[in-house]
Protein backbone atom coordinates (compact mmCIF):
# COMPACT_ATOMS: atom_id res chain seq x y z
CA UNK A 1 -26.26 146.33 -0.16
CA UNK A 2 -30.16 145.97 0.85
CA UNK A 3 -31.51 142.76 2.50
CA UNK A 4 -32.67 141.80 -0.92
CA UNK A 5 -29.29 141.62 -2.37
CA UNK A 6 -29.08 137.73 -1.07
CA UNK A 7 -27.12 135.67 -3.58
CA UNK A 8 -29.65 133.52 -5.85
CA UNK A 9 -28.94 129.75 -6.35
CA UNK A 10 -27.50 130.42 -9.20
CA UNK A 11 -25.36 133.11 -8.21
CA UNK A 12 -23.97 130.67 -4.98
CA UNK A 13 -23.19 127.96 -7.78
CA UNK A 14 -21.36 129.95 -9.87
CA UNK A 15 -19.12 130.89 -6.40
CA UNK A 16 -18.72 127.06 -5.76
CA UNK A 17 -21.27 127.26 -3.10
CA UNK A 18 -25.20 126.21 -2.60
CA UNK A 19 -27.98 127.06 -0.28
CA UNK A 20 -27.81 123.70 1.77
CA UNK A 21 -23.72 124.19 2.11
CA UNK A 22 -24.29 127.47 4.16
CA UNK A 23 -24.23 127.44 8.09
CA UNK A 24 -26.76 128.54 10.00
CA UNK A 25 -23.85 130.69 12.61
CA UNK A 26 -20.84 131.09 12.20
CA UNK A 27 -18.45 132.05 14.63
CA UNK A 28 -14.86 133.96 14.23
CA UNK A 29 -12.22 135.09 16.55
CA UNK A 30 -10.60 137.79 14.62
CA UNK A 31 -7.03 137.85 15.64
CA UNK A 32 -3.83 139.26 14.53
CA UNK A 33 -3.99 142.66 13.71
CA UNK A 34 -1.63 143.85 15.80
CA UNK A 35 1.24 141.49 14.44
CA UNK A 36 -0.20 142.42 10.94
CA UNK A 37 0.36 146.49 11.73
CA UNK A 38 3.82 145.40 12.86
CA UNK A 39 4.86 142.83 10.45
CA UNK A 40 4.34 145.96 8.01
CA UNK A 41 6.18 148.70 10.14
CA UNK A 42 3.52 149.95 11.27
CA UNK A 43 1.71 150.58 15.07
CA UNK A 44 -0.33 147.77 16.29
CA UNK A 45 -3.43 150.01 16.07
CA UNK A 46 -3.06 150.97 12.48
CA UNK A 47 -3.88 147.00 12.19
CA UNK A 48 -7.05 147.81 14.32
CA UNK A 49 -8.07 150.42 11.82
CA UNK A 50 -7.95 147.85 8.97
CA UNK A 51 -9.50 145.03 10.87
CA UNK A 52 -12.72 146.89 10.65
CA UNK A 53 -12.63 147.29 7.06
CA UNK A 54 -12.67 143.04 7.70
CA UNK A 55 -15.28 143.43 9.50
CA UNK A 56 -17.30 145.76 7.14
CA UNK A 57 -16.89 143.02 4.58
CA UNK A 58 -17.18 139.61 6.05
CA UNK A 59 -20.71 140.93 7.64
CA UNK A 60 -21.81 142.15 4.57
CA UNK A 61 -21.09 138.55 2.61
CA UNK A 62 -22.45 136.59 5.51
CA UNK A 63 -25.90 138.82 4.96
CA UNK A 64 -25.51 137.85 1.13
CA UNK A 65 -24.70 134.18 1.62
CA UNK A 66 -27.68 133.91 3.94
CA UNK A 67 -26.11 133.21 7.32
CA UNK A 68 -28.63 133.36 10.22
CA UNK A 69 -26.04 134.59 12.58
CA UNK A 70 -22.53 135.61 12.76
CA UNK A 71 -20.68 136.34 16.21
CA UNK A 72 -17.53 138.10 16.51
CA UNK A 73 -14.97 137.75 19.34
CA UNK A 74 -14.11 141.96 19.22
CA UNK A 75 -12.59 142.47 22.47
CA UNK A 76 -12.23 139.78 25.22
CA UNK A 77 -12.09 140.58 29.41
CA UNK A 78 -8.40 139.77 29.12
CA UNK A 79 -7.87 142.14 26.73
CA UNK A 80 -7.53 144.60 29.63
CA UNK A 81 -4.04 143.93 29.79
CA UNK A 82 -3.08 146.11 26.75
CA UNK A 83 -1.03 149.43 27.01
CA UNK A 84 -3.55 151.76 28.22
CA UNK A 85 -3.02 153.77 24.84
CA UNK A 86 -4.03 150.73 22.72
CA UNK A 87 -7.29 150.42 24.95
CA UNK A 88 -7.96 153.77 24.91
CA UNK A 89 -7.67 153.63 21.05
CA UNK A 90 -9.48 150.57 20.59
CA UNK A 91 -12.61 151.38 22.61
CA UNK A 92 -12.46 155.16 20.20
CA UNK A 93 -12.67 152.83 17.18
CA UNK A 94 -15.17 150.61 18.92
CA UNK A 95 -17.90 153.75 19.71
CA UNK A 96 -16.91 155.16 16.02
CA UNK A 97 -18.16 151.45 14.61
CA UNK A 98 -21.11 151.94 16.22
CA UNK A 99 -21.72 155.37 14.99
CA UNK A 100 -20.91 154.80 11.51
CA UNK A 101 -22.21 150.89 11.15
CA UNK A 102 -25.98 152.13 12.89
CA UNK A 103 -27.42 152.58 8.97
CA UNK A 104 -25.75 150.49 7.30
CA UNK A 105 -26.84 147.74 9.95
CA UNK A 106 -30.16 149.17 9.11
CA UNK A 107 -29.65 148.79 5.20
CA UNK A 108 -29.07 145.49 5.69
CA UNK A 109 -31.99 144.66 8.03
CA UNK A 110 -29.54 143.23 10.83
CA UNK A 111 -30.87 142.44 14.06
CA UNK A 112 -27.52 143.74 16.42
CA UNK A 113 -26.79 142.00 19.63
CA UNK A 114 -24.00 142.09 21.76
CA UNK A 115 -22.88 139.60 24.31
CA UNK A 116 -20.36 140.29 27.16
CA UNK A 117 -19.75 142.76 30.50
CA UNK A 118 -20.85 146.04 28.72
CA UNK A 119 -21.38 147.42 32.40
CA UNK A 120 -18.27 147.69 32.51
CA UNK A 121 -17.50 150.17 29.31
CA UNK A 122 -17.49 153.19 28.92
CA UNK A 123 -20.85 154.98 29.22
CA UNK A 124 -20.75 156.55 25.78
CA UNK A 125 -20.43 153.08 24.12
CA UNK A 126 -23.04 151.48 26.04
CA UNK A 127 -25.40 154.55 25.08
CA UNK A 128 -24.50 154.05 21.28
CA UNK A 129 -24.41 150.28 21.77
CA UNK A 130 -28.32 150.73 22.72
CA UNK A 131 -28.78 152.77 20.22
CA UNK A 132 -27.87 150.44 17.50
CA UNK A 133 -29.73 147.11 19.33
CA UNK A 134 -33.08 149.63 19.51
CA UNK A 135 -32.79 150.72 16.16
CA UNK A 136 -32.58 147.23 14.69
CA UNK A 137 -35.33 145.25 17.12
CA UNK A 138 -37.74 144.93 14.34
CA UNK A 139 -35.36 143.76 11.83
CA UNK A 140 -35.27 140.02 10.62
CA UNK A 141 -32.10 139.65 8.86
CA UNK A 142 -29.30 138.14 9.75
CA UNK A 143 -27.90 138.38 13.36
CA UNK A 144 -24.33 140.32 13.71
CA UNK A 145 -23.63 139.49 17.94
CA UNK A 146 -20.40 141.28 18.91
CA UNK A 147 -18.84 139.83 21.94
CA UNK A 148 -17.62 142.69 23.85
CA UNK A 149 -15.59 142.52 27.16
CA UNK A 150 -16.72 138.55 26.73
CA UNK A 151 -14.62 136.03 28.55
CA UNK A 152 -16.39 132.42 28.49
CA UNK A 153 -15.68 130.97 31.98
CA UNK A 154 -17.04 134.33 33.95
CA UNK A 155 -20.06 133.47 31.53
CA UNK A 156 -20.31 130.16 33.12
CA UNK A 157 -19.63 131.19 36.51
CA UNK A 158 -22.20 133.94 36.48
CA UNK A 159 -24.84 131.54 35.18
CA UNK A 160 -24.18 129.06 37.61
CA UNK A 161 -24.18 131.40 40.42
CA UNK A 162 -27.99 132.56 39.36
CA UNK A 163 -28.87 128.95 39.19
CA UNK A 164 -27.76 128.33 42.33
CA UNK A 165 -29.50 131.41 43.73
CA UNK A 166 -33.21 130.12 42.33
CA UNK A 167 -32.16 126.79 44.11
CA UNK A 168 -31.31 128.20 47.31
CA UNK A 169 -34.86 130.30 46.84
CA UNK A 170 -37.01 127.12 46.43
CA UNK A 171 -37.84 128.31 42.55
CA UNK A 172 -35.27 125.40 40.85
CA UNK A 173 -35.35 121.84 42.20
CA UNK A 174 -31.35 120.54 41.74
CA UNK A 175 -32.86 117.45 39.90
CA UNK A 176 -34.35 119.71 37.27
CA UNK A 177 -31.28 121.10 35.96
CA UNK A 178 -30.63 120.35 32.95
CA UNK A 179 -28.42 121.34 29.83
CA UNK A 180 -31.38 123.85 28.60
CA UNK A 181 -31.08 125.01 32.27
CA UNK A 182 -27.45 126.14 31.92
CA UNK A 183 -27.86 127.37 27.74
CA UNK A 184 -31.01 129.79 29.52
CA UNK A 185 -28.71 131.43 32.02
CA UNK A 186 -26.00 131.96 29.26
CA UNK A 187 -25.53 135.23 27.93
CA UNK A 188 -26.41 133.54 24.44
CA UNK A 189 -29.80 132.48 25.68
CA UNK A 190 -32.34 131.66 22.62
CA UNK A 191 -28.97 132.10 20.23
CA UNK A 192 -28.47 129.07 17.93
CA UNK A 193 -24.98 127.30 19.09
CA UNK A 194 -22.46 128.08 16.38
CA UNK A 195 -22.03 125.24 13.55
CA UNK A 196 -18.56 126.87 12.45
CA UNK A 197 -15.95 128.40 14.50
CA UNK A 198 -12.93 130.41 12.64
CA UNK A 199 -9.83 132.04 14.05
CA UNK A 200 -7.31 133.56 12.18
CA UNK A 201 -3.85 134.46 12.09
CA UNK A 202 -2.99 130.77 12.50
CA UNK A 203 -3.71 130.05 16.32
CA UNK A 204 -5.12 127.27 17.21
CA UNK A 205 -6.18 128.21 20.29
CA UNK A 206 -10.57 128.75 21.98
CA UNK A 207 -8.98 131.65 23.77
CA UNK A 208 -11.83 131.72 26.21
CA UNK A 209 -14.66 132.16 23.73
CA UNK A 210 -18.31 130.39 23.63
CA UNK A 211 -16.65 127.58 25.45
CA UNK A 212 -20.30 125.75 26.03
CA UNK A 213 -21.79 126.97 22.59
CA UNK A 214 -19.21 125.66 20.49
CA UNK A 215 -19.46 122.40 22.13
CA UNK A 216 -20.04 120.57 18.33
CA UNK A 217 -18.77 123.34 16.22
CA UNK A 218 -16.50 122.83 13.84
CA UNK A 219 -13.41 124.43 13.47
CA UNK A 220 -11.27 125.99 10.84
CA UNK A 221 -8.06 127.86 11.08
CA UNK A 222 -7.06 130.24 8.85
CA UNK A 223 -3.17 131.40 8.57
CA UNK A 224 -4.26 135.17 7.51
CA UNK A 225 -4.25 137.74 10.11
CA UNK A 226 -7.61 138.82 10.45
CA UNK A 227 -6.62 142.47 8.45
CA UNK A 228 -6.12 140.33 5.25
CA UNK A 229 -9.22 138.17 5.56
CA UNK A 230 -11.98 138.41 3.23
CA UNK A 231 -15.19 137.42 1.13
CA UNK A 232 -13.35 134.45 -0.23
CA UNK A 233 -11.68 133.30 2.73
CA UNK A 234 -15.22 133.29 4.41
CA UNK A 235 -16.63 131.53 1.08
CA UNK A 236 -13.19 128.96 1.73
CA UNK A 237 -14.07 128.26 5.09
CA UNK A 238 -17.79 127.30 4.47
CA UNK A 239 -16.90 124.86 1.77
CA UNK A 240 -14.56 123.04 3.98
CA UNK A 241 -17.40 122.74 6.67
CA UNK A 242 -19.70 121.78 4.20
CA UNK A 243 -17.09 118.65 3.53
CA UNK A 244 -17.54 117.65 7.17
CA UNK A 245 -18.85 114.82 8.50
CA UNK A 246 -20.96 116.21 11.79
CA UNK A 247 -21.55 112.85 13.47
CA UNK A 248 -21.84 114.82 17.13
CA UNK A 249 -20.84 111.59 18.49
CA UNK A 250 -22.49 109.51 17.05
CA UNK A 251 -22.23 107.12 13.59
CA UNK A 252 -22.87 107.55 10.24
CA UNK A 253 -25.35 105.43 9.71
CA UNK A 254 -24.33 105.62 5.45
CA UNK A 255 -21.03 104.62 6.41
């Protein structure tokens, strides 16, 4: 698919969808592939291995729909806790995604980011994980962030503690803080908060993940494990949101 493959109008109609329905960023915790690999006999990193052909396919109809950014929760700081032989395996099919994804990120006119401790990976990914940001820097398509060793509260606690450092410097009055103060110090900072936030494999749980961005996002569950989710679960998702009434706390002033 190139960047000019968007869907027309018409093409969005006939897919029960139009221009106006889409959301600008879209959000999705991607869970369940281990159960998936075992629910099916299989080891929990064969579900891994299909989870990126999820991945291959929900960024490439996000592109086509439009979307001006789509984040995805791939590996959180807790996720340390794994048996050392999923880790190792995970962060082999992490660097191969890199590898393989660089030109067809580049097809697509992406603009990669990547959000998260990346100090602390392994050198090799952080050298491909350049790579693929440098290549795409002139790009203007749609946004694919990866949060990578991402866990929301260190997030917060590392922004506040270089807040508090330009205080205790004289360069931030305490009065001037403000919410734009915080947003700038995120890792996120000058990303669009998400307008939809998915999870799958039917957990209703924030598991540590944009907890400031997603603030007003919407939510939407989805009982697949992330292995089985596709184009039209994606498509099922957005015209759910688009039936939402986003009042952020306010009234509807038609109602």
């Amino acid at each position: 698919m190139s960047r000019e493959e968007k869907y027309s109008e018409a093409q969005l109609v006939e897919i029960g969808l139009s221009r106006a329905m889409i959301p600008g960023h879209i959000a999705i915790i991607m869970d369940g592939n281990g159960r998936w690999a075992q629910q099916h006999g299989w080891p929990r990193i064969e579900g891994h291995r299909r989870g990126v052909s999820s991945v291959r396919s929900i960024v490439e109809e996000a592109s086509r729909l439009g979307l001006g950014q789509l984040t995805l929760y791939c590996f959180s700081s807790e996720n340390w806790k794994r048996p050392p032989k999923e880790l190792s395996l995970l962060m082999h099919l992490l660097k191969q995604y890199l590898v393989e994804e660089r030109r067809e990120i580049q097809r697509q006119g992406l603009q990669f980011r990547v959000i998260g401790n990346t100090a602390g990976l392994d050198p090799m990914i952080q050298k491909e994980m350049q790579k693929t940001i440098d290549a795409s820097e002139g790009n203007n398509g749609m946004t694919l962030c990866l949060a990578i060793n991402y866990g929301a509260r260190l997030e917060i606690t590392e922004a506040m503690q270089r807040i508090a450092k330009s205080v205790k410097s004289g360069q931030l009055s305490p009065e001037d803080i403000c919410e734009k103060t915080i947003a700038d110090h995120l890792m996120t900072a000058g990303m669009p908060d998400p307008d939809l936030l998915i999870r799958t494999a039917g957990e209703y749980r924030i598991s540590n993940f944009l907890l400031w961005q997603i603030s007003y996002s919407e939510i939407w569950v989805s009982e697949k494990q992330w292995p089985e989710f596709r184009e039209d679960d994606l498509r099922d998702a957005i015209r759910d949101f688009a039936r939402r009434d986003r009042r952020y706390g306010g009234l509807n002033p038609l109602k």
